[in-house]
PDB file of N, CA and C in Angstrom:
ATOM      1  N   UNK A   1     -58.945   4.881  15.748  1.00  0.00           N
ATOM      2  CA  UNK A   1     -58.940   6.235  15.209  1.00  0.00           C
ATOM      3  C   UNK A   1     -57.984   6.346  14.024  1.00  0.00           C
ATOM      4  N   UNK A   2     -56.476   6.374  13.984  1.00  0.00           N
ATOM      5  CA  UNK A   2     -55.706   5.859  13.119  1.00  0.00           C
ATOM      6  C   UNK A   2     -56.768   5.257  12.267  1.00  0.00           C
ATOM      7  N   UNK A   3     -56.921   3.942  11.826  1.00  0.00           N
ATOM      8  CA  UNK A   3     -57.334   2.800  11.098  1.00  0.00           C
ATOM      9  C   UNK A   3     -58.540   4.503   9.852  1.00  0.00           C
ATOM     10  N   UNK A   4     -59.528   4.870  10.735  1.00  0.00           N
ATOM     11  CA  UNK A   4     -60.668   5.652  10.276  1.00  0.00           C
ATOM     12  C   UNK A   4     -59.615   6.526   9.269  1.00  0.00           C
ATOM     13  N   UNK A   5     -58.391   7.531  10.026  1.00  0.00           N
ATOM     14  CA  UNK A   5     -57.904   8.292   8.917  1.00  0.00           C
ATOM     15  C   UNK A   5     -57.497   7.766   8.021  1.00  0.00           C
ATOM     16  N   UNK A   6     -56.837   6.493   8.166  1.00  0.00           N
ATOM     17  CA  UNK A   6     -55.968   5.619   6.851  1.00  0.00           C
ATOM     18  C   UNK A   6     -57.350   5.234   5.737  1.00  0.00           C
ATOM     19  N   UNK A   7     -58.419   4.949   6.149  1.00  0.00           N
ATOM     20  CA  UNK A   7     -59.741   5.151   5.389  1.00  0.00           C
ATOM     21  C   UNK A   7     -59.958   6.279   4.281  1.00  0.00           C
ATOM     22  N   UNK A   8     -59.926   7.433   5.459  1.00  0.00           N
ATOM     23  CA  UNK A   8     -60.660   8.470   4.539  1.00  0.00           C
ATOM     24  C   UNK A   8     -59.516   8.833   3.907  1.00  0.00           C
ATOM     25  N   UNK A   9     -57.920   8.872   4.245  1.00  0.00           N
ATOM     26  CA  UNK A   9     -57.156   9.248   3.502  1.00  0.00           C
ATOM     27  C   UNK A   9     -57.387   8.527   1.776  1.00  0.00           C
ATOM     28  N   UNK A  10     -57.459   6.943   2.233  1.00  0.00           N
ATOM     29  CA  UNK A  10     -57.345   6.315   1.127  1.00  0.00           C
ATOM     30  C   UNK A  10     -58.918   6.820  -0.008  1.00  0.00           C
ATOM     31  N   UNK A  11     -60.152   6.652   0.475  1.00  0.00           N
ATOM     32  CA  UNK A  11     -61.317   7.437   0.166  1.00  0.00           C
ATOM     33  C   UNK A  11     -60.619   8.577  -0.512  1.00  0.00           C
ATOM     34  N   UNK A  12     -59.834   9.966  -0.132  1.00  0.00           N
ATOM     35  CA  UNK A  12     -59.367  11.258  -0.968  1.00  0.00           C
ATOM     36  C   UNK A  12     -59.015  10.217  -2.303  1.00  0.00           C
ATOM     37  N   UNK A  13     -57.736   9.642  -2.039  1.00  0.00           N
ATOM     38  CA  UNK A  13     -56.992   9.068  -2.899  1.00  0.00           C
ATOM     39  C   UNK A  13     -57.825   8.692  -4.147  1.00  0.00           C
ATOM     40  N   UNK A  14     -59.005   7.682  -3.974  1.00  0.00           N
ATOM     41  CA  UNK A  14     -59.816   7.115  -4.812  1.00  0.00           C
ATOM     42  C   UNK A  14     -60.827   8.136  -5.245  1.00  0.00           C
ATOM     43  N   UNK A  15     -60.928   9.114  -4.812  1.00  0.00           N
ATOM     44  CA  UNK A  15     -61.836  10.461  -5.083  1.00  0.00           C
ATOM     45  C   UNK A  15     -60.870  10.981  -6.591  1.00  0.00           C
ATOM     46  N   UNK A  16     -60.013  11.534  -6.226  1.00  0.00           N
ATOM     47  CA  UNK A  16     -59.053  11.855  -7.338  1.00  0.00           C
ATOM     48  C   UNK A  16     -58.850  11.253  -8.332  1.00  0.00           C
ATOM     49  N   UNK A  17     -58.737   9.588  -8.180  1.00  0.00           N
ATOM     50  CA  UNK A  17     -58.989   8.970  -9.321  1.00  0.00           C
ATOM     51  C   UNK A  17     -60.165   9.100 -10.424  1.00  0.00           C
ATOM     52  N   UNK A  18     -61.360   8.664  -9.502  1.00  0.00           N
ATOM     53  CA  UNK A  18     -62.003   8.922  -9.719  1.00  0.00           C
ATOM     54  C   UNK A  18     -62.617  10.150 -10.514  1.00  0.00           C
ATOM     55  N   UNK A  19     -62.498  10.960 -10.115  1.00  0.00           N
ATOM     56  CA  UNK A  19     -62.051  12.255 -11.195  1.00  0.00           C
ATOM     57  C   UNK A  19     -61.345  12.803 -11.995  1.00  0.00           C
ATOM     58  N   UNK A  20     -60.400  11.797 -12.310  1.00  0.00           N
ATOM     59  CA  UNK A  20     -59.691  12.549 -13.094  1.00  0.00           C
ATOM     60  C   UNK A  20     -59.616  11.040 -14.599  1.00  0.00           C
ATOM     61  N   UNK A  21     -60.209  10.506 -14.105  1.00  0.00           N
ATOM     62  CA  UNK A  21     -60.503   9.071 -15.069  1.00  0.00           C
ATOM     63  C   UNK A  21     -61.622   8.803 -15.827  1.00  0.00           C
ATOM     64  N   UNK A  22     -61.726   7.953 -16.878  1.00  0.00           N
ATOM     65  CA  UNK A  22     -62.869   7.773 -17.424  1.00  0.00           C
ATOM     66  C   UNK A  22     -63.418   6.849 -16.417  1.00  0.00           C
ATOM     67  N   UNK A  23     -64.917   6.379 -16.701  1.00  0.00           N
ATOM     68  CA  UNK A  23     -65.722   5.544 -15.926  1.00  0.00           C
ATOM     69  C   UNK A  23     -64.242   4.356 -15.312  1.00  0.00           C
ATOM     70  N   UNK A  24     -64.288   4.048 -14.771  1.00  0.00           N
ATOM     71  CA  UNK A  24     -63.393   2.921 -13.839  1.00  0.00           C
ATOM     72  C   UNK A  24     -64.842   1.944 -12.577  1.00  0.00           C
ATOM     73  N   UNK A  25     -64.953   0.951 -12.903  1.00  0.00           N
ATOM     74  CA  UNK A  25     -66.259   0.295 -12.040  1.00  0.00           C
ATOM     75  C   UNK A  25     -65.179   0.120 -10.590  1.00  0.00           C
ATOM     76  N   UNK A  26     -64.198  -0.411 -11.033  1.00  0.00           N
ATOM     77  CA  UNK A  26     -63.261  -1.423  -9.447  1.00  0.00           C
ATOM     78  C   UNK A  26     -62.698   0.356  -8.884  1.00  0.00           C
ATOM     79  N   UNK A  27     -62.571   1.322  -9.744  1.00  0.00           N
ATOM     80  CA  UNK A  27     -62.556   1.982  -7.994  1.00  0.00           C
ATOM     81  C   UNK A  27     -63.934   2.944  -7.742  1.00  0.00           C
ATOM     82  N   UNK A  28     -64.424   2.405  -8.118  1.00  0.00           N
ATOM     83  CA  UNK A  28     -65.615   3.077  -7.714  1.00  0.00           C
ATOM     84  C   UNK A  28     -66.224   1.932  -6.293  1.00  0.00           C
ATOM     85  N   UNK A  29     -66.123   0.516  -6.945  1.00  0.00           N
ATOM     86  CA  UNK A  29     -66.149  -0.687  -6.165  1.00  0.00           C
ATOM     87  C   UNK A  29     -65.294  -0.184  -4.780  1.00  0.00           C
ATOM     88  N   UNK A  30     -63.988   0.017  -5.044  1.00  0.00           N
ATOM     89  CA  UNK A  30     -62.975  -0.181  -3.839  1.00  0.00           C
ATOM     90  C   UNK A  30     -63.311   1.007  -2.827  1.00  0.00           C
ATOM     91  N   UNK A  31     -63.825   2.246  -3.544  1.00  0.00           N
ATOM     92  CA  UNK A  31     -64.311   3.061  -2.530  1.00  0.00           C
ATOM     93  C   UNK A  31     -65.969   3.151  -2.041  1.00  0.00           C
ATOM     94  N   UNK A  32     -66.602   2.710  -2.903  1.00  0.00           N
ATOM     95  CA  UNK A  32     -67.781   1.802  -1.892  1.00  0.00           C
ATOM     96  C   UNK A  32     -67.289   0.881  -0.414  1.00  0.00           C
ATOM     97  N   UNK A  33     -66.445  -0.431  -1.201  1.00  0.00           N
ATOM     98  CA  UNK A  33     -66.241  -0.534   0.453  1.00  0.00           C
ATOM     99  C   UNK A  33     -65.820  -0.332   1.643  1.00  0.00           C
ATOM    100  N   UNK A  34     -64.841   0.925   0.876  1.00  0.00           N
ATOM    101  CA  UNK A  34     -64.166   2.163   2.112  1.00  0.00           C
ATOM    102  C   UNK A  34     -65.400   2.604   2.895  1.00  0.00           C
ATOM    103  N   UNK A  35     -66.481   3.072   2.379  1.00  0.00           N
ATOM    104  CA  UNK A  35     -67.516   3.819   2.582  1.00  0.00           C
ATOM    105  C   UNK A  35     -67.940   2.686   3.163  1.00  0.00           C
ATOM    106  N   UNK A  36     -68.227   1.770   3.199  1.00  0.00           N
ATOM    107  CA  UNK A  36     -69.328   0.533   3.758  1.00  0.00           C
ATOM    108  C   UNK A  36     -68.482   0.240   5.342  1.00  0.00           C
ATOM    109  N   UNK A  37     -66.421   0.138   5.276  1.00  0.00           N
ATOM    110  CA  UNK A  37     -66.272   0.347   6.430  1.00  0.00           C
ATOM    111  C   UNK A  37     -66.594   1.609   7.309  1.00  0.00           C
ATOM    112  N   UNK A  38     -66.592   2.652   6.949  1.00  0.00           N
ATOM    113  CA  UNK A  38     -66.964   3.717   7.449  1.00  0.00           C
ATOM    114  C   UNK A  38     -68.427   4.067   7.732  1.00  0.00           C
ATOM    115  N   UNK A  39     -69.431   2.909   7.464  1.00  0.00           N
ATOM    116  CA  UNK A  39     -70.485   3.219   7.922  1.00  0.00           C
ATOM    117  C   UNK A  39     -71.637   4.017   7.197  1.00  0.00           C
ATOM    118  N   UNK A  40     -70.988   4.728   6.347  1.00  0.00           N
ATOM    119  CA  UNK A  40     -71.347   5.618   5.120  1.00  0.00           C
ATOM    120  C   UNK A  40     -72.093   5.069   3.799  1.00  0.00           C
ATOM    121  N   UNK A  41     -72.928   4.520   4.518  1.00  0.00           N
ATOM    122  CA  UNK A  41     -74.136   3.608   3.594  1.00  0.00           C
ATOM    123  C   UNK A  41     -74.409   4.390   2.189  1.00  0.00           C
ATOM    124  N   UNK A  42     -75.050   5.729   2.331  1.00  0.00           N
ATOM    125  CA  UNK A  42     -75.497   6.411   0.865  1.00  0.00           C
ATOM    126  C   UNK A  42     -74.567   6.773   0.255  1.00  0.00           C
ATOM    127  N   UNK A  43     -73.378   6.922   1.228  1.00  0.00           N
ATOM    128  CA  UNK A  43     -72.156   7.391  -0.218  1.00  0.00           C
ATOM    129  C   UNK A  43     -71.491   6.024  -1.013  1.00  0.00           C
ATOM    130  N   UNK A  44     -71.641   4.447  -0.044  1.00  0.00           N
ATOM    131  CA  UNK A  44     -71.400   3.377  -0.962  1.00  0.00           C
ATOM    132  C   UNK A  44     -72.272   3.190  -1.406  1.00  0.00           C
ATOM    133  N   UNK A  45     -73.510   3.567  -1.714  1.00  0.00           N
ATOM    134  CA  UNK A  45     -74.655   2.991  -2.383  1.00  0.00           C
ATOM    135  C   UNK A  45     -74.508   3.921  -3.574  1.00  0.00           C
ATOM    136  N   UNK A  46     -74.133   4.928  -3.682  1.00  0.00           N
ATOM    137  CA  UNK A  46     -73.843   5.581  -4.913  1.00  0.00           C
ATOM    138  C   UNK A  46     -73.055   5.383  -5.600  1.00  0.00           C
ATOM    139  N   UNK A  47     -71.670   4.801  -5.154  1.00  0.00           N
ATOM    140  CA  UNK A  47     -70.800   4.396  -5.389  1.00  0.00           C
ATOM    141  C   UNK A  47     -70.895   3.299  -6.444  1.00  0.00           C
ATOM    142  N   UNK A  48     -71.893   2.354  -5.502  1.00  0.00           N
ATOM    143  CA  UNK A  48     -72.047   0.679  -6.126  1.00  0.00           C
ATOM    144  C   UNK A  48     -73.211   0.640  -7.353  1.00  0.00           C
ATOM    145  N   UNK A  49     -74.080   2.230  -7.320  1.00  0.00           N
ATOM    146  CA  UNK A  49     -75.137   2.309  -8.374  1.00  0.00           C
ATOM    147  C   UNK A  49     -73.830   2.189 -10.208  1.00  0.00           C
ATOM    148  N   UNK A  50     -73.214   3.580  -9.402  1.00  0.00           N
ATOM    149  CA  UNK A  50     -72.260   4.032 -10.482  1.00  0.00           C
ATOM    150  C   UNK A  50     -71.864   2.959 -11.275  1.00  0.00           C
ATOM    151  N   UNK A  51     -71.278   2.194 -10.160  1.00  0.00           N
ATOM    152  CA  UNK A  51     -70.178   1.184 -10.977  1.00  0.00           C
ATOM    153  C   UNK A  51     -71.428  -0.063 -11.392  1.00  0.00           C
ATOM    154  N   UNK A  52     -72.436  -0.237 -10.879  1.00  0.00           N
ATOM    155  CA  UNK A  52     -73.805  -1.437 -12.074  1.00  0.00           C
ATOM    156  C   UNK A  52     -73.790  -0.760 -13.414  1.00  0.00           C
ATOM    157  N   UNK A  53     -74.085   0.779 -13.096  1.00  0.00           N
ATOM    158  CA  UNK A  53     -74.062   1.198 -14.623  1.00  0.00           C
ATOM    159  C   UNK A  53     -72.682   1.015 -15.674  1.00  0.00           C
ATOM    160  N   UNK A  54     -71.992   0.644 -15.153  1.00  0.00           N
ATOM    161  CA  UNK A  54     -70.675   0.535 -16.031  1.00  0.00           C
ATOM    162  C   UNK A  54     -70.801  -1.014 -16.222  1.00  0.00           C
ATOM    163  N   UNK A  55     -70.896  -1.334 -15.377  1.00  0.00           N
ATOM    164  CA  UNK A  55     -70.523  -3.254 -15.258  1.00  0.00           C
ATOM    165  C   UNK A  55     -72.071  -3.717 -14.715  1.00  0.00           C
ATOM    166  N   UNK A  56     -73.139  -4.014 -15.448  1.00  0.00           N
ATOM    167  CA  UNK A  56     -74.278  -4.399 -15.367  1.00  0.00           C
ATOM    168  C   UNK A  56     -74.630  -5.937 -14.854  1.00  0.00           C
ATOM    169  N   UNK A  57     -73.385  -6.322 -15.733  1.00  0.00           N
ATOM    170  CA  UNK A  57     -74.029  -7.837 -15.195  1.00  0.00           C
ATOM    171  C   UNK A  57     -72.715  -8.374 -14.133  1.00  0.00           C
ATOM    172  N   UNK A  58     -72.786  -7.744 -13.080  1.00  0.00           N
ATOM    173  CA  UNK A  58     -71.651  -8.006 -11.476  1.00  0.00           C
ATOM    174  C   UNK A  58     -72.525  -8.114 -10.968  1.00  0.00           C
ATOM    175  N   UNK A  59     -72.596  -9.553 -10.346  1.00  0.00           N
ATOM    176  CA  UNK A  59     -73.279 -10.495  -9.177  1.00  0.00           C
ATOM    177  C   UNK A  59     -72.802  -9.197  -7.833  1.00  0.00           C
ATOM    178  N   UNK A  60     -71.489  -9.079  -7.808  1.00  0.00           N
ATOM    179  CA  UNK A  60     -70.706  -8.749  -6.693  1.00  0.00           C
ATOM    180  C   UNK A  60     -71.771  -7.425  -6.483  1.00  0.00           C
ATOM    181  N   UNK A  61     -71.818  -6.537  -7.422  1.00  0.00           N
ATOM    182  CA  UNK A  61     -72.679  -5.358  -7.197  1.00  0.00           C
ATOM    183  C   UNK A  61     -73.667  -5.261  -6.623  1.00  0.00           C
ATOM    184  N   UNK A  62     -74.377  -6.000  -7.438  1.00  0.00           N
ATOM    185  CA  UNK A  62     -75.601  -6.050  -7.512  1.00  0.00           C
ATOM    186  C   UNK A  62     -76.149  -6.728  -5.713  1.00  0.00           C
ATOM    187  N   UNK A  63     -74.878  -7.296  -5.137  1.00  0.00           N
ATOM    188  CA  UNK A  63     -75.561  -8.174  -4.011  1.00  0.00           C
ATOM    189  C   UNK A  63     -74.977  -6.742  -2.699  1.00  0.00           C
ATOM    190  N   UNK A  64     -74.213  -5.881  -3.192  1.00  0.00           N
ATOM    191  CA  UNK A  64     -73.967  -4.727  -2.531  1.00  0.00           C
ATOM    192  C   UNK A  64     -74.944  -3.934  -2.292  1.00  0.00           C
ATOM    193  N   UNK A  65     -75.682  -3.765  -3.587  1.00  0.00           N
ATOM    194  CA  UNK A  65     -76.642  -2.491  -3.642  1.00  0.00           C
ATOM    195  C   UNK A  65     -77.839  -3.081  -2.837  1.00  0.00           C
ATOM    196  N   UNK A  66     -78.304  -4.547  -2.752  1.00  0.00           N
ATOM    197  CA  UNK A  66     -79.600  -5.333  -2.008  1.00  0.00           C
ATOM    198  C   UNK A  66     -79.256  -5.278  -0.497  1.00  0.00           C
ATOM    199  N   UNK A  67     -77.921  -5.429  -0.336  1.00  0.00           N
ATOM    200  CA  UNK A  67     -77.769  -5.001   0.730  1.00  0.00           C
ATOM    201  C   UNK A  67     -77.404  -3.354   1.657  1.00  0.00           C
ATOM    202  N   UNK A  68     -77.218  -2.904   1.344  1.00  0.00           N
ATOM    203  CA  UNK A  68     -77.005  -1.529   1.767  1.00  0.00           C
ATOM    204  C   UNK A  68     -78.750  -1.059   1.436  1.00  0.00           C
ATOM    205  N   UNK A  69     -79.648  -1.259   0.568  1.00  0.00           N
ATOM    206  CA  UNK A  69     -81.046  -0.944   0.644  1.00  0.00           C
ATOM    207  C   UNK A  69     -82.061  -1.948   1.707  1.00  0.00           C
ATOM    208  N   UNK A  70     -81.147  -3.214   2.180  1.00  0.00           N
ATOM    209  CA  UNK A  70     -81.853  -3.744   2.993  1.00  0.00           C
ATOM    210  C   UNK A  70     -81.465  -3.118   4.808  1.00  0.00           C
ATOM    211  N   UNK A  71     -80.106  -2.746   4.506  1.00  0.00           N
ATOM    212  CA  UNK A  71     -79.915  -2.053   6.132  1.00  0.00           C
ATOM    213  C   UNK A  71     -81.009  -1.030   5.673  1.00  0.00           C
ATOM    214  N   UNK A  72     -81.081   0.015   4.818  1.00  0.00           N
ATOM    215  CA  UNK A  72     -82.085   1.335   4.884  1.00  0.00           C
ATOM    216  C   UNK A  72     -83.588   0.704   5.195  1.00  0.00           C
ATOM    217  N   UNK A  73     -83.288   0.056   4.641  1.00  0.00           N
ATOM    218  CA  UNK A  73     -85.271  -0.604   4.913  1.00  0.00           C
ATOM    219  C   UNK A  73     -85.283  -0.919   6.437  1.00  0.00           C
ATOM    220  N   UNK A  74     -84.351  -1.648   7.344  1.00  0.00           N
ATOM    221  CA  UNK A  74     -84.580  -1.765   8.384  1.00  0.00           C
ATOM    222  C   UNK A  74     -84.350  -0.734   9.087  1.00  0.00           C
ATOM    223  N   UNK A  75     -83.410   0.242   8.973  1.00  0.00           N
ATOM    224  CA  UNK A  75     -83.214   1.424   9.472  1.00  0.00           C
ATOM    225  C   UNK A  75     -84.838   2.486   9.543  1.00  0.00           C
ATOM    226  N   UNK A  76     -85.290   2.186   8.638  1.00  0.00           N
ATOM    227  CA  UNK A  76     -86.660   2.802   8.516  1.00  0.00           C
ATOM    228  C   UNK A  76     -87.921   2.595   9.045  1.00  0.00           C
ATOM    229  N   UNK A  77     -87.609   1.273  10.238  1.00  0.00           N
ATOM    230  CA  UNK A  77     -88.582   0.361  10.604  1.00  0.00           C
ATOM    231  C   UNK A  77     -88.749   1.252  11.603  1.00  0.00           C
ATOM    232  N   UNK A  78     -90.466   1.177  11.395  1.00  0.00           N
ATOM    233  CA  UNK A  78     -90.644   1.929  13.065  1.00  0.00           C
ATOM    234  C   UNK A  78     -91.563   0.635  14.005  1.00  0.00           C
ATOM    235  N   UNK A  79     -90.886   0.103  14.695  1.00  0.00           N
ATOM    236  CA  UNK A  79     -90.896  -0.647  15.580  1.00  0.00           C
ATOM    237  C   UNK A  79     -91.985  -0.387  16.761  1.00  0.00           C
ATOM    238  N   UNK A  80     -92.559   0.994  16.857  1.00  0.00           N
ATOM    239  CA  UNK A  80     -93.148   1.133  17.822  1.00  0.00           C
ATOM    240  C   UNK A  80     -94.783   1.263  16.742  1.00  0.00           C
ATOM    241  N   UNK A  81     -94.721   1.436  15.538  1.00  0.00           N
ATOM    242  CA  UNK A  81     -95.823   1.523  14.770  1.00  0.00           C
ATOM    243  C   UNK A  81     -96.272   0.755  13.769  1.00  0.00           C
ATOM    244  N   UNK A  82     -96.454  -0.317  14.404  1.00  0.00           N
ATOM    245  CA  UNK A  82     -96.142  -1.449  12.892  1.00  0.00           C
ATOM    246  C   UNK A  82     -97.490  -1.178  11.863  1.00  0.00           C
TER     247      UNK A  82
END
C-alpha cells in the first residue's frame, strides 16, 4: 500500500513537470512506467505515444507502445466466442 502512494505521489510530481515544461520525452517515459507499475495501461500508453512523437526513432518506445497494445488485444479476447 505504502509502495502504491510513493507511486502516485511520484506520478503528481512528474504531472507538474510535465506541465509546466516544454515537450520532455524521459519524463513522459518515467511516468509511463509509473503508470505501467500501477497497472494503468491507457494512461502509459499515452504517455509512451507522447514521448514517440518527440523521440521517433526510440526502440525503447516503440517496444512499450507494442506492448501495452498487445495486453489490450488480449484483454479483448473473448475466449468463449472465438
Amino acid at each position: 500500500m505504502d509502495e502504491v502512494k510513493a507511486i502516485e505521489k511520484e506520478i503528481e510530481l512528474l504531472t507538474e513537470r510535465v506541465n509546466s515544461s516544454d515537450k520532455n520525452a524521459e519524463i513522459h517515459i518515467e511516468r509511463a512506467k509509473l503508470y505501467l507499475r500501477l497497472e494503468q495501461f491507457d494512461k502509459a500508453l499515452n504517455d509512451f505515444i507522447i514521448a514517440s512523437e518527440i523521440q521517433p526513432e526510440s526502440a525503447e518506445i516503440k517496444q512499450h507502445i507494442n506492448m501495452i497494445k498487445s495486453i489490450f488485444n488480449y484483454r479483448n479476447i473473448d475466449i468463449y466466442n472465438p
